[in-house]
Protein backbone atom coordinates (compact mmCIF):
# COMPACT_ATOMS: atom_id res chain seq x y z
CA UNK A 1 -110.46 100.38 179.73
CA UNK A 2 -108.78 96.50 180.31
CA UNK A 3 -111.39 94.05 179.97
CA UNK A 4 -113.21 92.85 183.07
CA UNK A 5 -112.77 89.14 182.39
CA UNK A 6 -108.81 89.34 181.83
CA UNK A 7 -107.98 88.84 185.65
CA UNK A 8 -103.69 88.80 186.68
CA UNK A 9 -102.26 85.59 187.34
CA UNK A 10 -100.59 85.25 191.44
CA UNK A 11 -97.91 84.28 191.17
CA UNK A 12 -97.02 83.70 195.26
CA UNK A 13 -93.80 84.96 196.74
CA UNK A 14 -91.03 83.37 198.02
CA UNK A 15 -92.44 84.14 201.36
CA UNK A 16 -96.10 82.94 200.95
CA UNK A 17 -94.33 79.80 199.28
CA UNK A 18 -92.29 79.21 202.72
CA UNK A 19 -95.60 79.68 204.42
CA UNK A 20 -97.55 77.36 202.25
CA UNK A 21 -95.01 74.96 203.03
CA UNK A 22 -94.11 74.69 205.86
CA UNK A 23 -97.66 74.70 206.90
CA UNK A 24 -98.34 71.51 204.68
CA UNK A 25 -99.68 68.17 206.54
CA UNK A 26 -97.14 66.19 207.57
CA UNK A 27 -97.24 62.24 206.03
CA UNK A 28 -100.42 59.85 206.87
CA UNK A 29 -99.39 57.15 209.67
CA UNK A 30 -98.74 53.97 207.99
CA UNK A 31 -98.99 51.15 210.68
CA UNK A 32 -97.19 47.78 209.89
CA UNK A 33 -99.02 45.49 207.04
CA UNK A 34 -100.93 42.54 209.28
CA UNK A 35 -100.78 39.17 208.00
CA UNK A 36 -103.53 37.55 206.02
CA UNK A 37 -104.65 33.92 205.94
CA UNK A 38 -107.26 32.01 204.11
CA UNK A 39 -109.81 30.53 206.76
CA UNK A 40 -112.58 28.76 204.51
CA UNK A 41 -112.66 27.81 201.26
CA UNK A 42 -115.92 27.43 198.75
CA UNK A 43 -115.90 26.11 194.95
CA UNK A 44 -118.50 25.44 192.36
CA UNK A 45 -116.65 23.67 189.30
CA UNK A 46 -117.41 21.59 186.05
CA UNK A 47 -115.89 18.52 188.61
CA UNK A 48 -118.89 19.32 191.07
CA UNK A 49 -120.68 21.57 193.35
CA UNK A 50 -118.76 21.86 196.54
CA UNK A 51 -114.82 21.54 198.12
CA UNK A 52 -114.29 18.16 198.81
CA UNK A 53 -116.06 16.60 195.54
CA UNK A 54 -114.28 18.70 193.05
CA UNK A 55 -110.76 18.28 195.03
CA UNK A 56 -111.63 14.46 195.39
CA UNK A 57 -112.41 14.09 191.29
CA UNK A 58 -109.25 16.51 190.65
CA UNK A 59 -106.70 14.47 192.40
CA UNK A 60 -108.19 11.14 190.96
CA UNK A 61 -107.78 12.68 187.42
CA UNK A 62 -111.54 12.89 186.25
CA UNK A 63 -112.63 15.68 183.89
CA UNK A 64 -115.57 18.05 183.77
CA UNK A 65 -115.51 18.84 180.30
CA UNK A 66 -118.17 17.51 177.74
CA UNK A 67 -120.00 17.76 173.86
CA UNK A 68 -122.17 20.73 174.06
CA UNK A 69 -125.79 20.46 173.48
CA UNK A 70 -128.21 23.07 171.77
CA UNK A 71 -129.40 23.64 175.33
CA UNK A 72 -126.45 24.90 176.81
CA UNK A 73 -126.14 27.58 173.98
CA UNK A 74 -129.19 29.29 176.44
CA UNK A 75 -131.19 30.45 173.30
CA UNK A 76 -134.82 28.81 174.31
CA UNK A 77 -136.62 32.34 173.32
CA UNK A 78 -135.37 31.60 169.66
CA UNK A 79 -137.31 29.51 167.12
CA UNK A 80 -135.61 25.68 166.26
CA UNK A 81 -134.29 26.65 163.21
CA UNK A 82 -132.46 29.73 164.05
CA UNK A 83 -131.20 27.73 167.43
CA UNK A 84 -129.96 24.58 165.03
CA UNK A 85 -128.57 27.28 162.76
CA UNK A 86 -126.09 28.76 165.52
CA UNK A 87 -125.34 25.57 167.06
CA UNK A 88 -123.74 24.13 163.59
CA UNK A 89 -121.99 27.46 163.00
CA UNK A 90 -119.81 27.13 166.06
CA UNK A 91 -116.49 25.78 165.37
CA UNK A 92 -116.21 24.43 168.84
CA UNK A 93 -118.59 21.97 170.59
CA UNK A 94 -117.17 20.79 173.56
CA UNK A 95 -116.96 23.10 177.16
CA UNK A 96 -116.90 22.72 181.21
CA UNK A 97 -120.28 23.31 182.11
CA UNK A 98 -121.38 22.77 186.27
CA UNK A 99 -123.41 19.42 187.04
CA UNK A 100 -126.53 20.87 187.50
CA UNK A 101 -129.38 18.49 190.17
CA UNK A 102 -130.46 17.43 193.58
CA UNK A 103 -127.51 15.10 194.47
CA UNK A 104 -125.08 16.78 197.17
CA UNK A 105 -122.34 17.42 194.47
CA UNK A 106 -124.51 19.07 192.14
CA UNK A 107 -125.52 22.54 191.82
CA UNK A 108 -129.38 23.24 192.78
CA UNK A 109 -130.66 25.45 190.40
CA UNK A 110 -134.14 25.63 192.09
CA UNK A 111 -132.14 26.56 195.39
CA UNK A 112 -130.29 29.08 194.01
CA UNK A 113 -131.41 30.61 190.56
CA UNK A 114 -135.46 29.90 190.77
CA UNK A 115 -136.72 30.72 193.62
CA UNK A 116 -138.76 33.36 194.27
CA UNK A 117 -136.17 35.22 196.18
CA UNK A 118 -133.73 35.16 193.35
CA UNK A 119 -135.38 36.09 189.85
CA UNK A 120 -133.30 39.05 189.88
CA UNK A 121 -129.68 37.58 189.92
CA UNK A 122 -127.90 35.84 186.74
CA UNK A 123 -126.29 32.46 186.75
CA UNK A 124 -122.99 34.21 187.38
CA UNK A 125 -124.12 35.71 190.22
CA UNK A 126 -126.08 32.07 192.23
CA UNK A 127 -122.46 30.87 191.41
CA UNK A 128 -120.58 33.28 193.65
CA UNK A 129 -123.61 33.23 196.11
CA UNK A 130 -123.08 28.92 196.82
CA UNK A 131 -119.36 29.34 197.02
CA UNK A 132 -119.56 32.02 199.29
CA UNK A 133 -122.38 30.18 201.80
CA UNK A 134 -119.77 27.49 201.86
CA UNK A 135 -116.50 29.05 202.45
CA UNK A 136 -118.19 31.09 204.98
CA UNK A 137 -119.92 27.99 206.79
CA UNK A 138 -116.19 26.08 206.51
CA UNK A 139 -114.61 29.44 207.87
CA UNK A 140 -117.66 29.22 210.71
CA UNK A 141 -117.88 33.11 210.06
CA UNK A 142 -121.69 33.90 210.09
CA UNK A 143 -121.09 37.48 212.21
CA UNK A 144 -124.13 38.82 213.84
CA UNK A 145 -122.77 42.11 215.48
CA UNK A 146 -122.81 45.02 214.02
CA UNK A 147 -119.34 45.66 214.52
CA UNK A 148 -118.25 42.25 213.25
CA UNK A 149 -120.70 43.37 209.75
CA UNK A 150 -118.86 46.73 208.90
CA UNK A 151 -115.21 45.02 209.06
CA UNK A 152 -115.90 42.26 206.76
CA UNK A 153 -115.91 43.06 203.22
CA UNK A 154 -116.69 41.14 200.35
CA UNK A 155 -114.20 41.22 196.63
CA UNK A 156 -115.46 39.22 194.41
CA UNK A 157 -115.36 39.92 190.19
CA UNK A 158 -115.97 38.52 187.07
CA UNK A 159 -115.16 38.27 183.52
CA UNK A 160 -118.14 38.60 181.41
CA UNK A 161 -121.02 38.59 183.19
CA UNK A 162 -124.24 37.31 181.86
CA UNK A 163 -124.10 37.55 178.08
CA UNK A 164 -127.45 34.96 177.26
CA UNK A 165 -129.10 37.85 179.04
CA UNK A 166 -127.83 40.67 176.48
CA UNK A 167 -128.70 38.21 173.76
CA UNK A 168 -132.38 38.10 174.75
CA UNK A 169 -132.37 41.66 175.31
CA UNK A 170 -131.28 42.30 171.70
CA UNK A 171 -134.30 39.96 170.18
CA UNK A 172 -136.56 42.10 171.99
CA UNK A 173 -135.07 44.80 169.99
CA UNK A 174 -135.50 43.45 166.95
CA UNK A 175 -138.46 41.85 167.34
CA UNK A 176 -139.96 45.87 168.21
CA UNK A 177 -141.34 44.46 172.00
CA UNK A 178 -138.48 46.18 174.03
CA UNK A 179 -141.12 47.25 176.46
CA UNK A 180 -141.30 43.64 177.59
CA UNK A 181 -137.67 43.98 178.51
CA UNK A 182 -137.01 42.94 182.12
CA UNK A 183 -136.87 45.42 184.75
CA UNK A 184 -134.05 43.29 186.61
CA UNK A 185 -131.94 43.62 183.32
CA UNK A 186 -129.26 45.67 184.38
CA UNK A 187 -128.63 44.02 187.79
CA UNK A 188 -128.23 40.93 186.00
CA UNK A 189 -125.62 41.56 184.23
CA UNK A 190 -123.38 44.30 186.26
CA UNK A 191 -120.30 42.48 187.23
CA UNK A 192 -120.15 43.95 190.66
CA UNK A 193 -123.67 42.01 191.57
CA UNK A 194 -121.95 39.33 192.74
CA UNK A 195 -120.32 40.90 195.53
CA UNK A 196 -123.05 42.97 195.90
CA UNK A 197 -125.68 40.49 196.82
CA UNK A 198 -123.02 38.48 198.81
CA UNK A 199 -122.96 41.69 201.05
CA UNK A 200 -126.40 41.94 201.43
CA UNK A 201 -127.08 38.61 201.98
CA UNK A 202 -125.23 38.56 205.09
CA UNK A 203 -124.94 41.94 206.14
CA UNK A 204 -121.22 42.98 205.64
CA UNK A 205 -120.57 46.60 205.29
CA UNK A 206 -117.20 46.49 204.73
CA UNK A 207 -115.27 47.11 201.41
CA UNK A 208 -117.37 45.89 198.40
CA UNK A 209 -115.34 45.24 195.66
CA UNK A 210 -115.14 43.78 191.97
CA UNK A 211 -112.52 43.14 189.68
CA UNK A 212 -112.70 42.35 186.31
CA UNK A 213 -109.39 41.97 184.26
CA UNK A 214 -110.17 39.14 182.06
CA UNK A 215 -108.75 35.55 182.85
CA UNK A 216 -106.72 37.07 185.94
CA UNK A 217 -109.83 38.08 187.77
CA UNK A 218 -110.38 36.03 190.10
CA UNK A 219 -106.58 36.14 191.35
CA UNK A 220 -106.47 40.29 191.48
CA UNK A 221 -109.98 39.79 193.23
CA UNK A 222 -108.04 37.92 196.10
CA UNK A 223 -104.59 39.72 195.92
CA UNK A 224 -106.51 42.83 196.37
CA UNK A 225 -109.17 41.49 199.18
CA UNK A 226 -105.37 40.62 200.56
CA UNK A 227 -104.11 44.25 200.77
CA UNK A 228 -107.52 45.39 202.23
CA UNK A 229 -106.74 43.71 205.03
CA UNK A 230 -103.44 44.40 205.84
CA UNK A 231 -103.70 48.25 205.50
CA UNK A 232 -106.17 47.46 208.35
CA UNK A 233 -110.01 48.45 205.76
CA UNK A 234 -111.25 45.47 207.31
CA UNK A 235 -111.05 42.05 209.31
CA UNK A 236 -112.46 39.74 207.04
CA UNK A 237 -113.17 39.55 203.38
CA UNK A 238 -114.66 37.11 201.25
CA UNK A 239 -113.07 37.27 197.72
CA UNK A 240 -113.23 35.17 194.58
CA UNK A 241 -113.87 34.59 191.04
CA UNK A 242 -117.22 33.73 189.49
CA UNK A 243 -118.46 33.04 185.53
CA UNK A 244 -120.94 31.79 183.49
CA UNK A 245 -120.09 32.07 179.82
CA UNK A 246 -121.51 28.70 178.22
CA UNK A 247 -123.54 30.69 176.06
CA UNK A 248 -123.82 31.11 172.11
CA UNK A 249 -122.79 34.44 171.82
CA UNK A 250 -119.55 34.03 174.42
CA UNK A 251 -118.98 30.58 172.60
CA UNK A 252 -119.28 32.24 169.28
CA UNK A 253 -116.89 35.11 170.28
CA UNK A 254 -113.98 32.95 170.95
CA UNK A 255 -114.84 31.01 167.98
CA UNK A 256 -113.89 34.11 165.97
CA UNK A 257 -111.08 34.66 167.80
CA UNK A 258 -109.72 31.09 167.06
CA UNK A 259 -108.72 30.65 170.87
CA UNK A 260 -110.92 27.57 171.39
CA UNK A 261 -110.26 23.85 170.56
CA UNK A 262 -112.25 22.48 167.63
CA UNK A 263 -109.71 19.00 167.22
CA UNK A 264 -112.15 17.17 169.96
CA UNK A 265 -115.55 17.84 169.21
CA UNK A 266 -115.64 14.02 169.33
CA UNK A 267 -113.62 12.98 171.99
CA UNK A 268 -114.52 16.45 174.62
CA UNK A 269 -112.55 14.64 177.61
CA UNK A 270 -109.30 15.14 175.64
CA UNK A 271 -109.75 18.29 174.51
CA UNK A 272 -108.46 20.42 176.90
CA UNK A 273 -104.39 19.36 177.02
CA UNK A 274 -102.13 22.28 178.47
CA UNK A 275 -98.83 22.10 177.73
CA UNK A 276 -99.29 18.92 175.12
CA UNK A 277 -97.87 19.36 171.34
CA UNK A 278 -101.54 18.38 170.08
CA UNK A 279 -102.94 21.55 172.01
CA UNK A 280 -104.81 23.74 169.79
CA UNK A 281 -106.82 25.86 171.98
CA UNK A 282 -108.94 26.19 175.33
CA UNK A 283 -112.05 24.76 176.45
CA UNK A 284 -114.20 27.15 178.00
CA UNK A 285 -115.82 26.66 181.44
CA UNK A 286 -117.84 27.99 184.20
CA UNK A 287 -118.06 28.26 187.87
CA UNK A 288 -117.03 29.95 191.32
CA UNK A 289 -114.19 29.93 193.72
CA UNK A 290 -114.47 32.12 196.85
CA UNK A 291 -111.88 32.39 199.56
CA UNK A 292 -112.57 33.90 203.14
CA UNK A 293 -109.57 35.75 204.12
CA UNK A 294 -108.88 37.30 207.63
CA UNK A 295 -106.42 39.11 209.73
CA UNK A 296 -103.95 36.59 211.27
CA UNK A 297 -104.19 37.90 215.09
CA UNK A 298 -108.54 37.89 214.42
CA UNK A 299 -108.13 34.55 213.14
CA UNK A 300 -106.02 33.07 216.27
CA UNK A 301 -108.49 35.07 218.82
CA UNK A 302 -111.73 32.76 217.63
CA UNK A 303 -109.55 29.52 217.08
CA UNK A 304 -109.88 29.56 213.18
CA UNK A 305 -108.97 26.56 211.41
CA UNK A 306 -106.04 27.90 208.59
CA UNK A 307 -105.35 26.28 205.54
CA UNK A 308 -102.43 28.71 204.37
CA UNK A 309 -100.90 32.52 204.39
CA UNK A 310 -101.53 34.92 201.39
CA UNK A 311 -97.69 35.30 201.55
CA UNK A 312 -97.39 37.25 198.34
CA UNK A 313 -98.98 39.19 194.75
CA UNK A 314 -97.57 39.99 192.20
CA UNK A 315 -99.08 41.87 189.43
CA UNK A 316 -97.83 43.34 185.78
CA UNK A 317 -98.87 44.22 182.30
CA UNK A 318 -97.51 43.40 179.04
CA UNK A 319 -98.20 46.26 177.07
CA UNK A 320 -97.89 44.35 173.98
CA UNK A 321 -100.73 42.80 172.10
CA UNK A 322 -104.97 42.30 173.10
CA UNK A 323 -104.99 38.78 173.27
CA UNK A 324 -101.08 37.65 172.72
CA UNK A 325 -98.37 37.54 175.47
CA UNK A 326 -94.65 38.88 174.67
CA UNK A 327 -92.98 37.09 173.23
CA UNK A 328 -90.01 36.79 175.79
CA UNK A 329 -93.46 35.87 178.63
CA UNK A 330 -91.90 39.22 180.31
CA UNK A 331 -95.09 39.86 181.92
CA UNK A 332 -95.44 36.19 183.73
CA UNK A 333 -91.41 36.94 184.97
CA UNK A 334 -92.84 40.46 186.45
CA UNK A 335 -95.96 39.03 188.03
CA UNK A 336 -93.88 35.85 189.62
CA UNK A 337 -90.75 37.85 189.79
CA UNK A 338 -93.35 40.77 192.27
CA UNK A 339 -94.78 38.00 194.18
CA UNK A 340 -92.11 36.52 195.26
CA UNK A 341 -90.49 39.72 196.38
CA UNK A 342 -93.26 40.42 198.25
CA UNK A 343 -93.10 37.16 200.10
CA UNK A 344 -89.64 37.46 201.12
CA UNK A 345 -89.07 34.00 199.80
CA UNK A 346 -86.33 32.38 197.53
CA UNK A 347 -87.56 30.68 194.40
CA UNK A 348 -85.80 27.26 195.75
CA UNK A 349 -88.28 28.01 198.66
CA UNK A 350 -91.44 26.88 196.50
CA UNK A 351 -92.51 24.10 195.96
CA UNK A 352 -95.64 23.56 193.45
CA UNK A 353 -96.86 26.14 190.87
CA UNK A 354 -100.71 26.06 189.48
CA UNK A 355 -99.60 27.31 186.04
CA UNK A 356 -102.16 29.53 183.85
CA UNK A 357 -101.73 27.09 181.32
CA UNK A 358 -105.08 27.02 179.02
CA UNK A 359 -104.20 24.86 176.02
CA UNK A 360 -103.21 27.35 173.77
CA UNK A 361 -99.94 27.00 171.60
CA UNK A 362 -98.14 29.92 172.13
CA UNK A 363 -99.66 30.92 175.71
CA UNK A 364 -98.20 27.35 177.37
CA UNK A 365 -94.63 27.86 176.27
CA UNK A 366 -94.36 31.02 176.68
CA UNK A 367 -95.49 30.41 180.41
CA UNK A 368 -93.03 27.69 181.05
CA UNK A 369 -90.27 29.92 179.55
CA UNK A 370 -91.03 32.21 182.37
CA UNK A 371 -91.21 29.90 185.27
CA UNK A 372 -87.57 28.40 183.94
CA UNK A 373 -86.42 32.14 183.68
CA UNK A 374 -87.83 32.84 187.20
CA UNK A 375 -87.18 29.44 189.04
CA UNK A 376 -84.03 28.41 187.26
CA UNK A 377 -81.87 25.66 188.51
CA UNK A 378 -85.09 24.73 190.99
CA UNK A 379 -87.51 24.20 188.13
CA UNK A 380 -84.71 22.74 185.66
CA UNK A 381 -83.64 19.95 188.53
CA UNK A 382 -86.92 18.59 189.18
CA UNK A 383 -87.31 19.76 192.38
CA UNK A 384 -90.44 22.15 191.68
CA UNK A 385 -93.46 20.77 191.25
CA UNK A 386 -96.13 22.03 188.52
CA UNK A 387 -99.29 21.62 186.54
CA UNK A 388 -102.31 22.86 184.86
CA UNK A 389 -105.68 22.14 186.66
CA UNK A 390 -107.70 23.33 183.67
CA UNK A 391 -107.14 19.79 181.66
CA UNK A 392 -110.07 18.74 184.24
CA UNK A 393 -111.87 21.78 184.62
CA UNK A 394 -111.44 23.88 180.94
CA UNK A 395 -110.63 27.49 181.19
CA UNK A 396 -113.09 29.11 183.57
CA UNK A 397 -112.37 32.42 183.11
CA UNK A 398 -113.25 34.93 185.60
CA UNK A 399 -113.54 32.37 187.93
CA UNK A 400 -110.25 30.81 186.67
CA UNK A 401 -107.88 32.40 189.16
CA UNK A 402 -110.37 31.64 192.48
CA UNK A 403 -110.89 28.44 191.65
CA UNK A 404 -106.97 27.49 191.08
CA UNK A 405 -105.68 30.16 193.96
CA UNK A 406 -107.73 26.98 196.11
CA UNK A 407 -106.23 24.38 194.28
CA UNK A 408 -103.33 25.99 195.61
CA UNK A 409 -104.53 26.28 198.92
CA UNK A 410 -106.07 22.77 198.76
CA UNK A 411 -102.42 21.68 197.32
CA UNK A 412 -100.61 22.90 201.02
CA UNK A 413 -103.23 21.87 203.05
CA UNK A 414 -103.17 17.95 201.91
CA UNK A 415 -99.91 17.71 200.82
CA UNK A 416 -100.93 16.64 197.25
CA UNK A 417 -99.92 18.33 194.04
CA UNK A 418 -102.91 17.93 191.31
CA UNK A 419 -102.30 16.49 187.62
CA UNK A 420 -102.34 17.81 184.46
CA UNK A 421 -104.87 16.26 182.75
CA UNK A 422 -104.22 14.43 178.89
CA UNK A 423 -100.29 15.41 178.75
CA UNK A 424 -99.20 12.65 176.40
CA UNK A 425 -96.87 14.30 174.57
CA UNK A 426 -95.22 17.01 176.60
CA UNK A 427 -93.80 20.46 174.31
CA UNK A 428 -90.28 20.14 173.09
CA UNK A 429 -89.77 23.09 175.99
CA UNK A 430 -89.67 20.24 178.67
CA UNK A 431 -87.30 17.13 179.23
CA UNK A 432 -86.89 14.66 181.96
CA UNK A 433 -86.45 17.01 184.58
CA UNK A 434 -88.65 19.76 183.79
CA UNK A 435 -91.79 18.42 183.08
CA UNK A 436 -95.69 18.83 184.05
CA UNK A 437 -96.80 16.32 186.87
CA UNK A 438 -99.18 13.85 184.74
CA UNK A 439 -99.93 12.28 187.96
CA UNK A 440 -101.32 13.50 191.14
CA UNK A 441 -97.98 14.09 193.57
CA UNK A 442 -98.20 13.64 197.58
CA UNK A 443 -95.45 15.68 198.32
CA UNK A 444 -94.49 18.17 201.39
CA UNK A 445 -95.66 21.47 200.12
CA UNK A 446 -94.75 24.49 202.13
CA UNK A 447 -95.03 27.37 199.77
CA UNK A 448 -97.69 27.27 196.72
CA UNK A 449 -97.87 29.85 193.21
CA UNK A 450 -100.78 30.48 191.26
CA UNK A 451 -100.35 32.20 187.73
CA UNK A 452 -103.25 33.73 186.16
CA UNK A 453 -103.31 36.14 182.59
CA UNK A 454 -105.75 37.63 181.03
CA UNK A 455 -106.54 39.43 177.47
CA UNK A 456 -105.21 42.89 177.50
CA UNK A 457 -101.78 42.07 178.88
CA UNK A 458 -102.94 41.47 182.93
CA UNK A 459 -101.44 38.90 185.17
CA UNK A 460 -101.30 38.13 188.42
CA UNK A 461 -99.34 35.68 190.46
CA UNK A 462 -100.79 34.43 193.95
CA UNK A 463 -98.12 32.83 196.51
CA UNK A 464 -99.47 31.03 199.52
CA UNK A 465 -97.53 29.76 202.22
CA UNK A 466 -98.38 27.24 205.50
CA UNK A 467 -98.87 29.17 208.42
């Protein structure tokens, strides 16, 4: 007798195949991609809390970046000894934290991290909540209808999250009292928090969304918010960047990975230097950058003030090395090479490029390879303006791509291409014609790129345009 389990395999006939087939849906409606534009703009930097103080400070060539202290390394629940112990391990001593106070330009901690309403959010996380009540408030978009709520969507990621928390978390381990842990634990530290209680907040039901892909966060935070919109998901979304990482583990991590300076522990304002032969590493920093994006047509209908047009993203992987670019900076060409395809704009058409450029040896050339492989003739004749923002501001990670995709913004709106901070001695790369700005540039600037990469091969490339 054949075994009850062993059932026949179908195998369908030509005629049941016809049937299935020609009985198949036919394709999903595409309608035509809409346009996006950015409509408000909100920043919390090492230069300041707040738009027009860290722009101001930026342009005038100040810098954010200072000596650590054993405070910042967050480690008050350890004993002195073990806390001076850490602190003189680290190789590195200098980083970009925010001004923390009262004073306008400052961020308020007791506003947004200790108040009652707020014990259950992370540094990371207030960060992303006072850039977002700002570039909502300049983008006058408070919506109160319920209709207004479900088509505005929120996109903003992270790098790291909030490591001082997993740190105090581990000495309850060892120190056998886990059952103090706190019960707000995990929501402190998921990533997708930020967007989370930016949604709730103010109400928005639309997408809610949170990318994390290293250093290039913040920029596929936007370029994605971007495409939500024009496939018609939503209206409105508020997308950024946000980090907190001056922390002794975080600090410690890149220690051992020998990707931060340690040449300026005693002279921090000079430490970070993209794109300088006396480089030898990045400076890491914290903050926010948030963006309100919105549907051209919904932007004209309330009279919206518009700084630019998210005009193109690119995006691309290496698929080389965890931490190390290629060699040839293939994946910078692909990301630039995508957004500018996307845009429908000639490279001779741009005119200032917020490079990635962290301070690291290899990274910086290998990034100005790729915009004189991409921009050629342009970028070789002088004619293309570019810099790195993060000699003012360190590396701010998560946040990094936000926070520059509004220098960008910031750089078409007032006509003014920003700095690069400490370039003395430019790399042998450049020469007299393709070279860094060292000073801030007031220039016509129709079409803006922002390059950011991140560990694992990621990069994205951001191209705004004036609308």
């Amino acid at each position: 007798m054949a075994n009850p389990s062993c059932r026949r395999l179908f195998f369908p006939s030509r005629f049941q195949l016809s049937r299935y087939i020609s009985s198949s849906f036919d394709p999903p409606p595409l309608p035509p991609l809409r346009r996006v534009v950015v409509t408000g703009v909100g920043m919390v930097t090492p230069l300041g809390c707040g738009v027009e103080s860290t722009w101001k400070r930026l342009i005038e060539g100040e810098c954010g970046i200072r000596a650590i202290t054993i405070k910042d390394l967050k480690m008050s629940n350890f004993d002195e000894e073990v806390q001076l112990h850490a602190f003189d391990q680290l190789t590195s001593k200098v980083a970009a934290p925010v001004p923390c106070g009262t004073k306008p330009d400052q961020f308020n901690e007791a506003l947004w991290l200790n108040s009652k309403d707020h014990r259950s959010i992370a540094r990371f996380i207030a960060y992303a909540l006072c850039a977002a009540d700002e570039a909502l408030r300049d983008a006058n978009w408070l919506p109160v209808s319920q209709e207004q709520k479900e088509r505005t969507g929120v996109s903003i990621g992270g790098g790291i999250g909030s490591i001082c928390d997993i740190v105090d978390a581990a000495q309850l381990i060892c120190e056998k009292r886990l059952r103090r842990l706190s019960p707000f634990f995990t929501p402190r530290i998921l990533i997708n928090m930020a967007a989370g209680h930016v949604s709730m907040k103010y109400g928005f039901q639309g997408p809610n969304h949170a990318a994390v892909t290293a250093c290039a966060t913040g920029a596929h935070s936007i370029g994605d918010a971007a495409r939500i919109i024009q496939f018609g998901d939503s209206d409105v979304m508020v997308a950024g960047g946000t980090e907190s990482s001056i922390d002794v583990l975080s600090i410690a991590g890149f220690c051992r990975l020998r990707a931060l300076t340690t040449k300026y522990n005693s002279a921090p304002q000079e430490a970070s230097r993209p794109f300088d032969c006396d480089r030898d590493g990045f400076v890491i920093g914290e903050g926010s950058g948030v963006l309100v994006l919105e549907e051209l047509e919904h932007a004209k209908e309330r009279g919206s003030k518009i700084y630019a047009e998210v005009r193109g993203y690119g995006m691309s992987g290496d698929a080389y090395h965890i931490t190390k670019p290629h060699a040839d900076g293939r994946g910078a060409i692909l990301a630039m090479k995508q957004a500018l395809k996307q845009s429908g704009l000639h490279p001779s058409q741009v005119d200032y490029i917020n490079a990635h450029a962290t301070s690291t040896p290899l990274g910086d050339t290998l990034e100005a390879s790729a915009i004189k492989t991409v921009f050629s003739d342009h970028a070789t004749s002088g004619a293309l303006a570019f810099s790195s923002t993060k000699g003012a501001v360190g590396h701010l990670l998560g946040a990094a791509g936000a926070v520059e995709a509004i220098f960008a913004v910031l750089a078409i709106h007032h006509g003014i291409a920003p700095l690069t901070l400490n370039l003395t001695k430019p790399d042998p790369i450049f020469n007299d014609t393709f070279v860094p700005l060292t000073s801030s540039k007031k220039i016509p600037i129709a079409a803006a790129l922002s390059n950011s990469f991140g560990f694992g091969g990621t990069n994205a490339s951001l191209l705004f345009t004036k609308c």
